[in-house]
Protein backbone atom coordinates (compact mmCIF):
# COMPACT_ATOMS: atom_id res chain seq x y z
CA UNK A 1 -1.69 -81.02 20.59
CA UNK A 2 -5.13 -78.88 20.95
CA UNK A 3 -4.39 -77.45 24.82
CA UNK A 4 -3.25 -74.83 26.03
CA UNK A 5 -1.11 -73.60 23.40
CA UNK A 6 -1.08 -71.06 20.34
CA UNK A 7 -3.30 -68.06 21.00
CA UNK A 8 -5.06 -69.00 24.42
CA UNK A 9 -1.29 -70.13 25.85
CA UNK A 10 -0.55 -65.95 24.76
CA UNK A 11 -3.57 -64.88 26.22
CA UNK A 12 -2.99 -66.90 29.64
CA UNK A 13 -1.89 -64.78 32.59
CA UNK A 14 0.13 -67.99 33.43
CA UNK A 15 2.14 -67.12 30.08
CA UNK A 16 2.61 -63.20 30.40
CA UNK A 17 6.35 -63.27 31.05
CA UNK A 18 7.16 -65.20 28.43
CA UNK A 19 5.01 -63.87 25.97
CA UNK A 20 6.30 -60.13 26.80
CA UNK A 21 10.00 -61.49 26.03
CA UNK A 22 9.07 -62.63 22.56
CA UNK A 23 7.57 -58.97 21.82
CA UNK A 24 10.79 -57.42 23.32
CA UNK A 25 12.73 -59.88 21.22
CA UNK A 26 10.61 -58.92 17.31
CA UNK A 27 10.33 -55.68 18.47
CA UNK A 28 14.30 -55.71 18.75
CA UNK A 29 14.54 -56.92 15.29
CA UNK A 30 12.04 -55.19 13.62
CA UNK A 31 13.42 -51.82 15.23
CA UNK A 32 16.94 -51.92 16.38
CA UNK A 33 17.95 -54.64 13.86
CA UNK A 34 15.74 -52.58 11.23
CA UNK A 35 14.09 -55.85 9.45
CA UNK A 36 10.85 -54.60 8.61
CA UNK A 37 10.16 -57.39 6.66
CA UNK A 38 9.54 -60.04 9.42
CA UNK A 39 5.54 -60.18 10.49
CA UNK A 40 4.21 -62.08 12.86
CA UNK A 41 1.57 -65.23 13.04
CA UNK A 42 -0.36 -66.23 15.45
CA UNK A 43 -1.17 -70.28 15.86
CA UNK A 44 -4.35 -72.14 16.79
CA UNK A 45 -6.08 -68.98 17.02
CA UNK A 46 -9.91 -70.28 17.74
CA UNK A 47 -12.00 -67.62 17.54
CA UNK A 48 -12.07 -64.71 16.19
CA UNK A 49 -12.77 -63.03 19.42
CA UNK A 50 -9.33 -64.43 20.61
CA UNK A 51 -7.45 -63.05 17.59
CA UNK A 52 -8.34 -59.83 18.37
CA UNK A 53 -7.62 -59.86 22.33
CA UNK A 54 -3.87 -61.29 21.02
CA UNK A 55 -3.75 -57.88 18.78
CA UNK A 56 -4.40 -55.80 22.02
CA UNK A 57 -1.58 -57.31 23.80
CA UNK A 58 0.24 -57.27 21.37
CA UNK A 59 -0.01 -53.22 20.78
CA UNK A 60 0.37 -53.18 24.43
CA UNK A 61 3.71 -54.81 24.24
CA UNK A 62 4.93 -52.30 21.58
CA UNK A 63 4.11 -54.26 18.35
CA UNK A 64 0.82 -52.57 16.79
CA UNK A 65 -0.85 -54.28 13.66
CA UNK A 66 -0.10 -51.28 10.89
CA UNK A 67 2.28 -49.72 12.44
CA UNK A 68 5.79 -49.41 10.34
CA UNK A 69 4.07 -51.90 7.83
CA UNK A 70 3.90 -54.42 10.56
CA UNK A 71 1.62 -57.32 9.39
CA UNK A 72 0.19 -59.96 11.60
CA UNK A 73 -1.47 -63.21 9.93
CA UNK A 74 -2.83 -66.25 11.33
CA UNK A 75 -2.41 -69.72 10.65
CA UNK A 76 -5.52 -71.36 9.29
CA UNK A 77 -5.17 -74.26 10.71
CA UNK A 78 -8.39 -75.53 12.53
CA UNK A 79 -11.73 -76.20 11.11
CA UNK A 80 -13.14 -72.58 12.92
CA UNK A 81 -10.63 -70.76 10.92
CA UNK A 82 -11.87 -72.42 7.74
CA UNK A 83 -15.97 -71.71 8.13
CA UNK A 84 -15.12 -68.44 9.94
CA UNK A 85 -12.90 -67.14 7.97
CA UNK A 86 -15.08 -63.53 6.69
CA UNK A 87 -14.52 -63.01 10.41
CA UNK A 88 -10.97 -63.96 10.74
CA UNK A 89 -10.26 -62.09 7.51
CA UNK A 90 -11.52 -58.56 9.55
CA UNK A 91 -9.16 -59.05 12.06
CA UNK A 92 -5.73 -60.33 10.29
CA UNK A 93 -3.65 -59.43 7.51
CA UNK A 94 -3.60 -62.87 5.81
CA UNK A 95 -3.62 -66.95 6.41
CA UNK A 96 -0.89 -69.08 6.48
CA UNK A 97 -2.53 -72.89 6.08
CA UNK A 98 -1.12 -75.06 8.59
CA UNK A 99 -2.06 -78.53 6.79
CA UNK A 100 -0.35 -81.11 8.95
CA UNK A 101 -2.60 -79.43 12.25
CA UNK A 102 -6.37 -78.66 9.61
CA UNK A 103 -5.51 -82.41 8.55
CA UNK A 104 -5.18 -83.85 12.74
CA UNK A 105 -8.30 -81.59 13.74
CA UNK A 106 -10.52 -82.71 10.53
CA UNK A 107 -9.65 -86.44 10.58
CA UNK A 108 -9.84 -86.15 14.72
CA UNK A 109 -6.12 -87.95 14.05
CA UNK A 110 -3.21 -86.96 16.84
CA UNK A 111 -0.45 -86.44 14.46
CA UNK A 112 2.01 -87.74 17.18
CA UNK A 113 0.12 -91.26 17.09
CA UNK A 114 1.97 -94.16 15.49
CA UNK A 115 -0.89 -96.09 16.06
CA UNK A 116 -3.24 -93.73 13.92
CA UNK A 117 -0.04 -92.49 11.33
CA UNK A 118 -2.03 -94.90 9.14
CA UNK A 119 -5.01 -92.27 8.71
CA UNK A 120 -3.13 -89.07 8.50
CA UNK A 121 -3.47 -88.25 5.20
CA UNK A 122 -3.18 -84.69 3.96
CA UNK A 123 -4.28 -85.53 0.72
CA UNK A 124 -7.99 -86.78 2.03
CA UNK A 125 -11.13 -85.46 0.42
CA UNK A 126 -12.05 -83.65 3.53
CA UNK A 127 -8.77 -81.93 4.10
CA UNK A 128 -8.51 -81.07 0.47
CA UNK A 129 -11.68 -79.59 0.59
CA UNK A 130 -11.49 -77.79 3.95
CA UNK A 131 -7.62 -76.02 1.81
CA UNK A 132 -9.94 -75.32 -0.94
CA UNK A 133 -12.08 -73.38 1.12
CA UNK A 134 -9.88 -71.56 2.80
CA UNK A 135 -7.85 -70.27 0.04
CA UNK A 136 -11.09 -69.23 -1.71
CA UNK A 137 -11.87 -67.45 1.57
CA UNK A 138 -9.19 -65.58 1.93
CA UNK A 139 -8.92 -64.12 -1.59
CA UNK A 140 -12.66 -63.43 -1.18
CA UNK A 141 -11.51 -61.24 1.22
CA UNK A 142 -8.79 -59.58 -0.02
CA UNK A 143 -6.26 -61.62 1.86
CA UNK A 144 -2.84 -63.47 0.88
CA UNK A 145 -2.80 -66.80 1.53
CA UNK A 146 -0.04 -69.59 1.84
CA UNK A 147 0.38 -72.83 2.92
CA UNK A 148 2.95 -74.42 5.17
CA UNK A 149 2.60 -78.46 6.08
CA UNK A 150 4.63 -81.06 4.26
CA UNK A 151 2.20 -82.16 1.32
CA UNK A 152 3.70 -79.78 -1.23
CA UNK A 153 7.43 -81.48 -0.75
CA UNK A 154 6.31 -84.91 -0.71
CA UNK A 155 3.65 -85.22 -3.21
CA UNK A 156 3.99 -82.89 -6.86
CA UNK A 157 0.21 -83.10 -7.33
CA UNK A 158 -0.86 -81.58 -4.38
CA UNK A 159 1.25 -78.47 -5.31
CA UNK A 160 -0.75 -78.64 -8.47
CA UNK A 161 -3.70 -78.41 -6.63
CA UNK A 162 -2.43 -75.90 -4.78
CA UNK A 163 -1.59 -73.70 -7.83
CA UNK A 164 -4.95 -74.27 -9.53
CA UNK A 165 -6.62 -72.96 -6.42
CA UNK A 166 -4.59 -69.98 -7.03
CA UNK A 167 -2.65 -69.86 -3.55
CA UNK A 168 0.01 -67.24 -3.14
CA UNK A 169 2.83 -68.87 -1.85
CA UNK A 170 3.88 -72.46 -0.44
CA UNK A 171 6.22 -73.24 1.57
CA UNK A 172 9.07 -76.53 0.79
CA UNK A 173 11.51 -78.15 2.31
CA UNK A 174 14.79 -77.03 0.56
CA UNK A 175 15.04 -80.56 -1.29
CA UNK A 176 11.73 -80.34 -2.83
CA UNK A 177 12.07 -76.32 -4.32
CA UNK A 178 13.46 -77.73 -7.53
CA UNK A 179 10.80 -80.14 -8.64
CA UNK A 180 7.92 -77.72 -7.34
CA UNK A 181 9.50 -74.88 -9.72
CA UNK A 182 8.90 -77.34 -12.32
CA UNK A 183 5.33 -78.04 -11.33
CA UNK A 184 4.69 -74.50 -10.34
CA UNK A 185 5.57 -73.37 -13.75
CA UNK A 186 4.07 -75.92 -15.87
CA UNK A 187 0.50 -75.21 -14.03
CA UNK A 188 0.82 -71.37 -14.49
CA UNK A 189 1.50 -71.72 -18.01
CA UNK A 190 -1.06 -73.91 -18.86
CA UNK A 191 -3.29 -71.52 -16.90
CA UNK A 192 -1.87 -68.41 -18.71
CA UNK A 193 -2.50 -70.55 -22.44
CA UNK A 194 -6.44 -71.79 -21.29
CA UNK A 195 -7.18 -67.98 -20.06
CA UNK A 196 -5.69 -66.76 -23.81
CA UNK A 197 -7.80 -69.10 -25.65
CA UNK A 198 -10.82 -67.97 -23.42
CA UNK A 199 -10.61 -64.36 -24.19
CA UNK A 200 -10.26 -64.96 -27.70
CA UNK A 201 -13.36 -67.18 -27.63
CA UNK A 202 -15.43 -64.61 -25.97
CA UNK A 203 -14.20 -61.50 -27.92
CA UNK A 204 -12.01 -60.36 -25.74
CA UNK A 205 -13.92 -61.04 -22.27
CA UNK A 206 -12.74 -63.36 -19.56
CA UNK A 207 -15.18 -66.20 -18.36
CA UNK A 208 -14.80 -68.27 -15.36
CA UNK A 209 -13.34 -67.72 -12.81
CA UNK A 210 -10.04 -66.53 -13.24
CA UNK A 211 -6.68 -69.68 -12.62
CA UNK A 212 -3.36 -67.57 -13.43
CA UNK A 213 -1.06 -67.41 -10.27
CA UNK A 214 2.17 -66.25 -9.37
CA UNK A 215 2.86 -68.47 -6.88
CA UNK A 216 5.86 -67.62 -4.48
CA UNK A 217 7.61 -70.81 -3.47
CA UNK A 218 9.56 -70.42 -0.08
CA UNK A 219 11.94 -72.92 1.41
């Protein structure tokens, strides 16, 4: 689970083939097919460094960050992509939080181990805060931010917590979209009514930092 896979598997020379297949095959799409609206990630990116060198193949294999709106995020998803993120932020278009792999790499937990599923928790302090983080990061920077992992389906409050970290979208499994919408809504409403209440309390001006999200929920 943290080899040779994600960014340094498209960067390995043992991995060229395949990797110029999956360009031919989104560049098909996006072009022939004309579905501009797919963009690509790139997983277990660890450095920054690396990010960038998967950009320059990827221009090389016809898909060029910019080009025809072409976006390419990354998926924030080890603890380097958390404390880094200012300089992940100057090379992608956005993070996509990964919190079943930042949960195995913060705990040190193999999320494959049923010996260890005991301590796998994506609801831990550390995790939690490392999400917190992250989303913070990213809007410091100007950049979207989302979240796919399992947490949100299973467990209402943590797409609470989500929502009051003002993420931009999070992803579900289709039988949990229902009771997020619920949860989604309630928070963004009481956000909307508490930033109301603050303006007229200060005469008009906003103080705080600023809760109200429209949070896109995708199944």
């Amino acid at each position: 689970m943290i080899g040779l896979r994600g960014a340094s598997r498209y960067l390995s020379p043992e991995f060229t083939d395949a990797f110029k297949l999956e360009c031919e095959a989104l560049s098909y799409v996006r072009d022939k097919m004309g579905l501009k609206n797919i963009d690509l990630m790139v997983p277990f990116c660890r450095t920054a460094e690396e990010g960038k060198a998967v950009i320059r193949l990827l221009k090389e294999n016809g898909l060029q960050q910019g080009k025809d709106g072409l976006k390419v995020w990354v998926m924030c998803e080890l603890p380097s992509n958390v404390f880094a993120i200012d300089e992940f932020a100057e090379v992608f278009d956005g993070f996509s939080i990964c919190s079943n792999d930042l949960t195995q790499l913060c705990l040190g937990v193999d999320r494959d181990s049923g010996i260890l599923a005991g301590l796998f928790d994506e609801d831990n302090t550390a995790v939690r805060e490392a999400i917190s983080l992250a989303i913070k990061g990213a809007h410091r920077n100007g950049k979207e931010v989302g979240i796919c992992g399992q947490a949100p389906s299973d467990r209402p409050h943590f797409a609470r917590f989500l929502v009051d970290l003002g993420i931009d979208s999070i992803s579900l499994t289709p039988d949990a979209v229902l009771q997020a919408l619920d949860v989604v809504s309630a928070a963004e409403s009481e956000h909307i009514v508490q930033e109301e209440i603050s303006t007229v309390i200060t005469g008009g001006k906003i103080v705080g930092e600023k809760k109200t999200t429209n949070t896109a929920l995708k199944a």
